[in-house]
C-alpha atoms as a PDB file:
ATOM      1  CA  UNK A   1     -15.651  13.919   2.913  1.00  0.00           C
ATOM      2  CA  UNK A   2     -14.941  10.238   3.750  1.00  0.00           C
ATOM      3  CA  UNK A   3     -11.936   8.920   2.945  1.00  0.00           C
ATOM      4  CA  UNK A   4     -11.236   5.336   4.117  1.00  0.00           C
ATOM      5  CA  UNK A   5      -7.700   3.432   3.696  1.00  0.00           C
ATOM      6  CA  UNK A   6      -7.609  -0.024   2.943  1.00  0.00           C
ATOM      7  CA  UNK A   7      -4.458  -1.849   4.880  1.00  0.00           C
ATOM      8  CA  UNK A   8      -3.961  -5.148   3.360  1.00  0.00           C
ATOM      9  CA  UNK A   9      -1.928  -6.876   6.078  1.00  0.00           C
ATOM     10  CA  UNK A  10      -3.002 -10.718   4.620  1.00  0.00           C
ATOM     11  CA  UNK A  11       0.176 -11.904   3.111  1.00  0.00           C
ATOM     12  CA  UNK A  12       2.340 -14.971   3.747  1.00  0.00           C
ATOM     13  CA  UNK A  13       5.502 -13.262   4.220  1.00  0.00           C
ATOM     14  CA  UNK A  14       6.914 -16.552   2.386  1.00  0.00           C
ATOM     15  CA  UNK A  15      10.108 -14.329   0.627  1.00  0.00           C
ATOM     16  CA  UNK A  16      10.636 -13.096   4.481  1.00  0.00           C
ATOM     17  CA  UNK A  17      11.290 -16.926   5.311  1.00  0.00           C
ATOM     18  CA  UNK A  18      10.264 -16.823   8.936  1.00  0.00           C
ATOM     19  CA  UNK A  19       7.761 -17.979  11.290  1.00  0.00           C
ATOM     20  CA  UNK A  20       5.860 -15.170  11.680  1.00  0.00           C
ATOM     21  CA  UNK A  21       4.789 -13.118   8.924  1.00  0.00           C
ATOM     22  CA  UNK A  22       6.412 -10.136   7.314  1.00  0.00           C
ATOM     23  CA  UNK A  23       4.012  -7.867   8.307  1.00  0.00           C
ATOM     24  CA  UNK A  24       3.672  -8.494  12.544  1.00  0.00           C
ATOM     25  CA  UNK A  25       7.537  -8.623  12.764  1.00  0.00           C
ATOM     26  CA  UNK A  26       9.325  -5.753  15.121  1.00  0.00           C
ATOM     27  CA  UNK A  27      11.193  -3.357  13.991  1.00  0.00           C
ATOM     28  CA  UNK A  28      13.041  -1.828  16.617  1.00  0.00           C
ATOM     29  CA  UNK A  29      10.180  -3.349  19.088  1.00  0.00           C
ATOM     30  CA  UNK A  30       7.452  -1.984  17.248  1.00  0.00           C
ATOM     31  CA  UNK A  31       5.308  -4.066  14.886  1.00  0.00           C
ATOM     32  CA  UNK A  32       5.725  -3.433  11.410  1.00  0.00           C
ATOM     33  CA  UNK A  33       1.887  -3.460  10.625  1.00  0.00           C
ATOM     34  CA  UNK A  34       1.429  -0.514  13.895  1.00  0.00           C
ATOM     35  CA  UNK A  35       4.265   1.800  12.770  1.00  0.00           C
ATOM     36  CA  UNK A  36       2.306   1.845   9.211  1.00  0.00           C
ATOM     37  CA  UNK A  37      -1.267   1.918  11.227  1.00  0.00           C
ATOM     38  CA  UNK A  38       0.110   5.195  13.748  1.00  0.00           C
ATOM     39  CA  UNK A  39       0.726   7.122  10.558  1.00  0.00           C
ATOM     40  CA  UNK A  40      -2.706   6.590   9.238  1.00  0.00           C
ATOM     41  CA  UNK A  41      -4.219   6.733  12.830  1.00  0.00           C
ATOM     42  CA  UNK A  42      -2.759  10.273  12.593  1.00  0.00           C
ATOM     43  CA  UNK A  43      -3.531  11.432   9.164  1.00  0.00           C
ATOM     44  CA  UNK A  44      -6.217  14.119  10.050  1.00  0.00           C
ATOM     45  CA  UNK A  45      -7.646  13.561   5.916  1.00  0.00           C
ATOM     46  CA  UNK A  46      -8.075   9.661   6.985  1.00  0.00           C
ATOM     47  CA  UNK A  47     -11.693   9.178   8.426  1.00  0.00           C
ATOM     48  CA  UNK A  48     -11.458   5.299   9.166  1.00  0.00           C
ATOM     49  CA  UNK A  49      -9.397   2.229   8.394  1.00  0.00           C
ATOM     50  CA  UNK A  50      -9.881  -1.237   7.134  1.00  0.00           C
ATOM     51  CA  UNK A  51      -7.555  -3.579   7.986  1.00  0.00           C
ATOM     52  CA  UNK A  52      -7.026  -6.994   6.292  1.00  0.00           C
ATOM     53  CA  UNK A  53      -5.582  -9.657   8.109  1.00  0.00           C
ATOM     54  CA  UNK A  54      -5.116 -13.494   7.539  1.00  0.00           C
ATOM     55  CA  UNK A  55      -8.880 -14.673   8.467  1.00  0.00           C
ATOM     56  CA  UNK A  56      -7.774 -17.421  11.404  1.00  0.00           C
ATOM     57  CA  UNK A  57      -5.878 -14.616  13.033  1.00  0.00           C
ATOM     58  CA  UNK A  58      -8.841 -12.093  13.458  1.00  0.00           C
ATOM     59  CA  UNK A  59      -9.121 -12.471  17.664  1.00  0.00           C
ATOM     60  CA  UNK A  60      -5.173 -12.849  18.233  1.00  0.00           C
ATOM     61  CA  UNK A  61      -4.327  -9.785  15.829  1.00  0.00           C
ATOM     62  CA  UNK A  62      -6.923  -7.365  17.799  1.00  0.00           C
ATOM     63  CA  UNK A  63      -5.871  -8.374  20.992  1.00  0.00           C
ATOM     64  CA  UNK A  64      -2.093  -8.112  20.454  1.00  0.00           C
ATOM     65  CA  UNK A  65      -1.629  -5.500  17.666  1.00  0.00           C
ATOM     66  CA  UNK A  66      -5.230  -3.340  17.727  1.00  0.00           C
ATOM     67  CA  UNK A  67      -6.223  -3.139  21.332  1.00  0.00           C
ATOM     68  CA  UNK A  68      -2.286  -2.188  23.231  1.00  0.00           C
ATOM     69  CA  UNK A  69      -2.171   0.610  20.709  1.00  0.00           C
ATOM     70  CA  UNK A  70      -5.432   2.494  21.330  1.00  0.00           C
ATOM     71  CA  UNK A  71      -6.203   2.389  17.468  1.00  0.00           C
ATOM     72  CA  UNK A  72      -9.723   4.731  17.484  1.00  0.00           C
ATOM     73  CA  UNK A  73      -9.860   4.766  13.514  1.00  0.00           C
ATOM     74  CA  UNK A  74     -10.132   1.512  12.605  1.00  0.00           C
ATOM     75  CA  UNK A  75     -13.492   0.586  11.368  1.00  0.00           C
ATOM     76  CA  UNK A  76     -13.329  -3.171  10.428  1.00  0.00           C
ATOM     77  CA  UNK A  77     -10.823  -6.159  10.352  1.00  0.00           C
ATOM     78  CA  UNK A  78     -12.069  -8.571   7.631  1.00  0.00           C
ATOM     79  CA  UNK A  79     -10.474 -11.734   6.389  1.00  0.00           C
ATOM     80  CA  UNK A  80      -7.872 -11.404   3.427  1.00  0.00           C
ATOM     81  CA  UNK A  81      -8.111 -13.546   0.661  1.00  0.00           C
ATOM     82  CA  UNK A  82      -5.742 -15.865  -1.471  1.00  0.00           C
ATOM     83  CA  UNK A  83      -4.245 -13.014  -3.048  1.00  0.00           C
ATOM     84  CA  UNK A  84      -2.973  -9.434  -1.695  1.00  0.00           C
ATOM     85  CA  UNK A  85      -5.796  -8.325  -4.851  1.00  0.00           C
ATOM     86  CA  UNK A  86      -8.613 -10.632  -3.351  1.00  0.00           C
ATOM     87  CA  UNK A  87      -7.415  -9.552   0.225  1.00  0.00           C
ATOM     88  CA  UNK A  88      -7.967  -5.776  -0.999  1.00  0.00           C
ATOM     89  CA  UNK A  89     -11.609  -6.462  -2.650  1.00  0.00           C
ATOM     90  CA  UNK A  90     -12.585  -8.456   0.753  1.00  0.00           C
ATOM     91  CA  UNK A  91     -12.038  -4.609   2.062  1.00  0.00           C
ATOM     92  CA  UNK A  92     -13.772  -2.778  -0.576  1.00  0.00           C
ATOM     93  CA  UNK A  93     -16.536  -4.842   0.693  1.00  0.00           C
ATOM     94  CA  UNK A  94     -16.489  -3.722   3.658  1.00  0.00           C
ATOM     95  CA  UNK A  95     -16.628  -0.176   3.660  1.00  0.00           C
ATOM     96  CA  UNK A  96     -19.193   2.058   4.572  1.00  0.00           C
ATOM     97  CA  UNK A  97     -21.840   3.462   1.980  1.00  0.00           C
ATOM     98  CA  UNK A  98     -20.791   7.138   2.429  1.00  0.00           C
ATOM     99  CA  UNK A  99     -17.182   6.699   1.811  1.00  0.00           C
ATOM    100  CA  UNK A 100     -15.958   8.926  -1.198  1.00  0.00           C
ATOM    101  CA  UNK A 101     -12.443   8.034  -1.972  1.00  0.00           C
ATOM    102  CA  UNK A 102     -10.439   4.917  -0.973  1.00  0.00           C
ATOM    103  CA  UNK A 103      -6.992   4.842   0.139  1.00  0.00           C
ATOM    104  CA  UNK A 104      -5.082   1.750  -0.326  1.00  0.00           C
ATOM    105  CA  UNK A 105      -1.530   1.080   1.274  1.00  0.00           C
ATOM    106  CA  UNK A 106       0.646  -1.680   1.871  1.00  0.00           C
ATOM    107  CA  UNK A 107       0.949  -2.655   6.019  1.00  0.00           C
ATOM    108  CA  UNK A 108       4.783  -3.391   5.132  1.00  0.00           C
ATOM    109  CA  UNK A 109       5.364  -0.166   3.725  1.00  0.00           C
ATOM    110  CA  UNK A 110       5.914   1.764   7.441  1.00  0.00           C
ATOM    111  CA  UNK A 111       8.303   4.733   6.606  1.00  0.00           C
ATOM    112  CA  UNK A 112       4.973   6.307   4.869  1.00  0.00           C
ATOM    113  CA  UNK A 113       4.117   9.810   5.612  1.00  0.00           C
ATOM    114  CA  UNK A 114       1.066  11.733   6.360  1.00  0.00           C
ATOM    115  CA  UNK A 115       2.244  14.530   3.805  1.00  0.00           C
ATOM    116  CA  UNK A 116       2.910  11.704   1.121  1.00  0.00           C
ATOM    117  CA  UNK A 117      -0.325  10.871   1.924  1.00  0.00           C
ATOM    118  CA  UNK A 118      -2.175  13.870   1.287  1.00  0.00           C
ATOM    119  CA  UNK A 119      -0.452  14.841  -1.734  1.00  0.00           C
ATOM    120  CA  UNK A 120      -1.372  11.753  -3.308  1.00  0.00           C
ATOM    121  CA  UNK A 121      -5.169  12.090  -1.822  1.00  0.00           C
ATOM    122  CA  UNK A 122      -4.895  16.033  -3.235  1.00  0.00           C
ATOM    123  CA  UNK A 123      -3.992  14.715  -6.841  1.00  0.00           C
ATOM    124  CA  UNK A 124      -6.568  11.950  -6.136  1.00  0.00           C
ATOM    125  CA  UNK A 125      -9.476  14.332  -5.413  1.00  0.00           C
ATOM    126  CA  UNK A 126      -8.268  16.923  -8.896  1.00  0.00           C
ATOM    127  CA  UNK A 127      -8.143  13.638 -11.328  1.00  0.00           C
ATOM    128  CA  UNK A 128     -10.156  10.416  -9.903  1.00  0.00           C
ATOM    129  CA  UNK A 129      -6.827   8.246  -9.423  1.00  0.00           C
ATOM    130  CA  UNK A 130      -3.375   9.093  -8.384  1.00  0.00           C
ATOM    131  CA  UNK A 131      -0.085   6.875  -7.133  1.00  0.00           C
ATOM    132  CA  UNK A 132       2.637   7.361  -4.860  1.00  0.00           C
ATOM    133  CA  UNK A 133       6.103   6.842  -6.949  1.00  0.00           C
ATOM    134  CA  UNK A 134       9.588   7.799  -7.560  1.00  0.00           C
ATOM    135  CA  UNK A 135      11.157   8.052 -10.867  1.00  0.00           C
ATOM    136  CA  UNK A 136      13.591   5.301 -11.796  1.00  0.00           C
ATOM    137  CA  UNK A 137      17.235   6.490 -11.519  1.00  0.00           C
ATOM    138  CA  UNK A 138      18.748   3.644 -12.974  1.00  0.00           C
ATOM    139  CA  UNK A 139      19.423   2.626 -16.537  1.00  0.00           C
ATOM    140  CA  UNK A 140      16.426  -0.212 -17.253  1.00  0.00           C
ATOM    141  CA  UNK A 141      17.181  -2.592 -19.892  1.00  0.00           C
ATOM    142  CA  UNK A 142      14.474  -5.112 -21.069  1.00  0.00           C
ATOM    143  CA  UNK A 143      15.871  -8.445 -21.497  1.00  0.00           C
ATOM    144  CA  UNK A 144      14.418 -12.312 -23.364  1.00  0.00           C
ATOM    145  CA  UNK A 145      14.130 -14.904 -21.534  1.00  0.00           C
ATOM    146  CA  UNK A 146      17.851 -15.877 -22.107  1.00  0.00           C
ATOM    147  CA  UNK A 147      19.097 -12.560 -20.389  1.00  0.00           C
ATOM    148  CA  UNK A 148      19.757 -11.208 -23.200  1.00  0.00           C
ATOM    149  CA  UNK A 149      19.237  -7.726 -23.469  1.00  0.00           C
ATOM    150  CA  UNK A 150      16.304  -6.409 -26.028  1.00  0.00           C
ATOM    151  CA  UNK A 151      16.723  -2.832 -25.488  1.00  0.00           C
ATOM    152  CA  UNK A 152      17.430   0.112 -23.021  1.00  0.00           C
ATOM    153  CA  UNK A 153      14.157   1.760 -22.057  1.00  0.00           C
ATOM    154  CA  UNK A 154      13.806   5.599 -21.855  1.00  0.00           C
ATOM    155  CA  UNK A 155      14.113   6.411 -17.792  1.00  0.00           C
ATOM    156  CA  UNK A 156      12.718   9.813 -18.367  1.00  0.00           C
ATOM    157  CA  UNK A 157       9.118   7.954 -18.148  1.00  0.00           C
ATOM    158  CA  UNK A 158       9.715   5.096 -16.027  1.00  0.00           C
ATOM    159  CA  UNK A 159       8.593   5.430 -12.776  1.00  0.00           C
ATOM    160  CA  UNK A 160       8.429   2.689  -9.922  1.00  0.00           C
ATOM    161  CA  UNK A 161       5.022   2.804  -7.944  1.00  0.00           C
ATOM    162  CA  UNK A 162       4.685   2.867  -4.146  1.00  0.00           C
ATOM    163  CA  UNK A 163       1.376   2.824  -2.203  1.00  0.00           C
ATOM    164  CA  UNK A 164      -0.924   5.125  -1.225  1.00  0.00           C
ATOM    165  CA  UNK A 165      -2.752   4.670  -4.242  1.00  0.00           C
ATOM    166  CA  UNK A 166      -6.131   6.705  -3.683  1.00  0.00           C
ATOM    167  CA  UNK A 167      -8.990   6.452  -5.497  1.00  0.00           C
ATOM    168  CA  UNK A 168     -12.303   7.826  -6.154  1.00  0.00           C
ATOM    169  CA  UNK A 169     -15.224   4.787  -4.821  1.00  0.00           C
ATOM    170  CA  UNK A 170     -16.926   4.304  -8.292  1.00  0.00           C
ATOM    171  CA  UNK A 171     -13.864   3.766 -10.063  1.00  0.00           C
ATOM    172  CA  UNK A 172     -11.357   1.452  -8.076  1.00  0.00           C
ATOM    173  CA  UNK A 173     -15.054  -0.625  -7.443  1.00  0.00           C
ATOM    174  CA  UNK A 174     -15.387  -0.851 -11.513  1.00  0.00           C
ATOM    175  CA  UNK A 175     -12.331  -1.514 -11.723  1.00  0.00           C
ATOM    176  CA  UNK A 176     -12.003  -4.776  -9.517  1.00  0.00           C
ATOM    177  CA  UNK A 177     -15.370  -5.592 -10.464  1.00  0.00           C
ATOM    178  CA  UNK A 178     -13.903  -5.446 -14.462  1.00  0.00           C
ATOM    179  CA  UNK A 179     -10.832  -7.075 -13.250  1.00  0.00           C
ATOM    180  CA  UNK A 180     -12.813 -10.077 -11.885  1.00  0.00           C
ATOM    181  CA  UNK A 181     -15.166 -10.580 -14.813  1.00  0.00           C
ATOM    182  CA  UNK A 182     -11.666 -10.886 -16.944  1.00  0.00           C
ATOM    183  CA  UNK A 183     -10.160 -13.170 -14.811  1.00  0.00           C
ATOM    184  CA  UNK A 184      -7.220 -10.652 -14.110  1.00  0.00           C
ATOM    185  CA  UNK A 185      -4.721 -10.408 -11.515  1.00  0.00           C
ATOM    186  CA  UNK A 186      -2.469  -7.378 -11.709  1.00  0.00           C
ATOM    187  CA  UNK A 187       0.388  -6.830  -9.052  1.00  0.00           C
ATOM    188  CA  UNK A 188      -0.577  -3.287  -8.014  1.00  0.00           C
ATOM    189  CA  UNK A 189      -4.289  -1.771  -7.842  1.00  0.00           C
ATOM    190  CA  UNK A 190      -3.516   1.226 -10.474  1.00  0.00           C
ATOM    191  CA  UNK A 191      -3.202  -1.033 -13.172  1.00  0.00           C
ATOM    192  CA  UNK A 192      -6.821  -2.218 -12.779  1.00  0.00           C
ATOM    193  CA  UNK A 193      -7.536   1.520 -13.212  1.00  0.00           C
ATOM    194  CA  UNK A 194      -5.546   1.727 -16.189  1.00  0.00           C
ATOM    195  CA  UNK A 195      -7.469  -1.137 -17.861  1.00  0.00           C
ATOM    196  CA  UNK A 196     -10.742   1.049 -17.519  1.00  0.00           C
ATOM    197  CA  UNK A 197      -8.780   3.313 -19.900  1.00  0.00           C
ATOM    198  CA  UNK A 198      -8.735   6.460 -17.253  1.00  0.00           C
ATOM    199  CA  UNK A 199      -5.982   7.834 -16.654  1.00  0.00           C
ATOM    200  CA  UNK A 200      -3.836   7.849 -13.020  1.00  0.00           C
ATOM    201  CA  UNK A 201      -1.717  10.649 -11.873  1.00  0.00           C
ATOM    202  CA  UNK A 202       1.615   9.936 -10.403  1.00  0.00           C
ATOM    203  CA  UNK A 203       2.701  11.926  -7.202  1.00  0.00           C
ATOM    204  CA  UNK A 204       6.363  11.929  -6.213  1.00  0.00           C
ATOM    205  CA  UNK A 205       6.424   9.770  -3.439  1.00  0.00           C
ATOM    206  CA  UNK A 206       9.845   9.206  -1.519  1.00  0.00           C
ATOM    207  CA  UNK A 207      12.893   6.559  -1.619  1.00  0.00           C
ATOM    208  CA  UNK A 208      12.232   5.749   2.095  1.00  0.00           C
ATOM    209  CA  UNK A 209       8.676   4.507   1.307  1.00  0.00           C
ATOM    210  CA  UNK A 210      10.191   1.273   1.057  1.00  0.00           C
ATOM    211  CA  UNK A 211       8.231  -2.354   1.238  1.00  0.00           C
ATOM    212  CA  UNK A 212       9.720  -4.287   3.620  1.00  0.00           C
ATOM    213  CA  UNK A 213       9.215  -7.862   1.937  1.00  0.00           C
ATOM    214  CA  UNK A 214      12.906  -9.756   2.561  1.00  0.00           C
ATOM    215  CA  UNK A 215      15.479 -10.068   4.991  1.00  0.00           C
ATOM    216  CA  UNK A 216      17.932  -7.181   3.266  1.00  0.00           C
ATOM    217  CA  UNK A 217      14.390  -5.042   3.410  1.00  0.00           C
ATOM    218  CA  UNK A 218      14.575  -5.387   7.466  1.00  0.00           C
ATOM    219  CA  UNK A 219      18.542  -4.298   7.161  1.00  0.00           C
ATOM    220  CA  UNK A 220      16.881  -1.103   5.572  1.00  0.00           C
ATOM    221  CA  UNK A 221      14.403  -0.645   7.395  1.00  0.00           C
ATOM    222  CA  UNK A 222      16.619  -0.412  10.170  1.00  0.00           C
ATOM    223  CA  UNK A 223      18.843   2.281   8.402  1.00  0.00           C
ATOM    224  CA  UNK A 224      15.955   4.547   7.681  1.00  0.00           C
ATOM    225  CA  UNK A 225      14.519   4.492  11.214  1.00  0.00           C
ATOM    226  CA  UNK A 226      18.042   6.338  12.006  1.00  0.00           C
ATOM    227  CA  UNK A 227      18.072   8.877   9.430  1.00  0.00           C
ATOM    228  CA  UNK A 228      17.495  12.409  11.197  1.00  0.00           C
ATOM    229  CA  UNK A 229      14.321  14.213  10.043  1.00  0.00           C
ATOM    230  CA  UNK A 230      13.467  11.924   6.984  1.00  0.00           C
ATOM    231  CA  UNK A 231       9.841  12.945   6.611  1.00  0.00           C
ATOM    232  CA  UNK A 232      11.214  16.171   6.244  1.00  0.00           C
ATOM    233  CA  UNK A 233      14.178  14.960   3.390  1.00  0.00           C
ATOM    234  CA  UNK A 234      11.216  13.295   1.143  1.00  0.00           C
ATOM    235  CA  UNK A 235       9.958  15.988  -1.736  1.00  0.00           C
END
């Protein structure tokens, strides 16, 4: 079975506020973008990799980030697009014809697991779709515009989504293709899924799959990388 994981490294890192984006900053000396790439690179369910870069930074971003690191899985690096949902469907296009399902992950989401991983692929392969997430332990209210507050949702549903998201070929493909004909942009790649009207399984992901998108994110980062056996605390 191929399985091939989308990496959508493209963004601007503009919340990050530095000179170099988000996603090629070190953490602890390592690159954000490899620690995320040496989980996949060892993920024994993962057959090749797609990485998505910023398109002028092709040449520098193999020769600094690919090539020191002895990445053997990765099968393309293709231009992103304007959005991190463009950047994604520049990947889909690239994929080889045999490929079965399609992983897609964050590059600034580094604390990922290979067991997270193939959970979500497992729930992936039983239903078609399925999301890494962790239910929300806070109390959500929904507010106007004002700040007001409209209500106080029910938690017990609410869950906050986390990449992987893993899908079967045909279906993410409709689903960007629909997505495109309707002139939508969603902010994850489930909810293009959910628009099809099929349904997406959640898997419990863990609280240290965290995006690292802002300053207070690196601060965090930097916590987690010190917690003793973490892949092992996760569910």
């Amino acid at each position: 079975m191929k399985t091939i994981a989308i990496i959508p490294a493209g963004g601007s890192g503009r919340r990050m506020g530095t000179r170099q984006v988000k996603q090629f900053l070190p953490l602890d000396h390592v690159p954000i973008m490899v620690r995320t790439l040496q989980v996949f690179e060892k993920c024994s369910e993962i057959t090749k990799i797609v990485l998505v870069v910023p398109g002028l930074q092709i040449e520098e971003i193999k020769e600094k980030f690919i090539h020191p690191y002895g990445f053997e899985k990765i099968y393309d690096v293709v231009a992103g697009g304007k959005e991190r949902q463009d950047s994604v469907y520049n990947g889909l296009l690239a994929i080889p014809d045999e490929t079965e399902f399609i992983v897609i992950h964050d590059a600034v989401r580094p604390f990922v697991t290979t067991d997270i991983i193939s959970r979500v692929l497992k729930a992936a392969q039983e239903s078609g779709a399925a999301v890494a997430g962790i239910p929300v332990s806070d109390t959500v209210k929904r507010a106007a515009e004002n700040r007001s507050i409209i209500s106080t949702e029910d938690r017990h549903f609410l869950w906050l989504a986390q990449t992987p998201q893993i899908f079967r070929r045909d279906i993410i493909t409709k689903a960007y293709q629909q997505a495109y004909e309707d002139h939508y942009y969603g902010t994850d790649d489930s909810v293009m899924v959910e628009r099809l009207g099929l349904a997406v399984h959640m898997v419990h992901g863990s609280p240290f799959n965290i995006k690292i998108t802002t300053h207070e994110d690196m601060i965090m980062g930097m916590a987690v990388l010190k917690i003793p056996g973490r892949d092992s605390l996760a569910p």
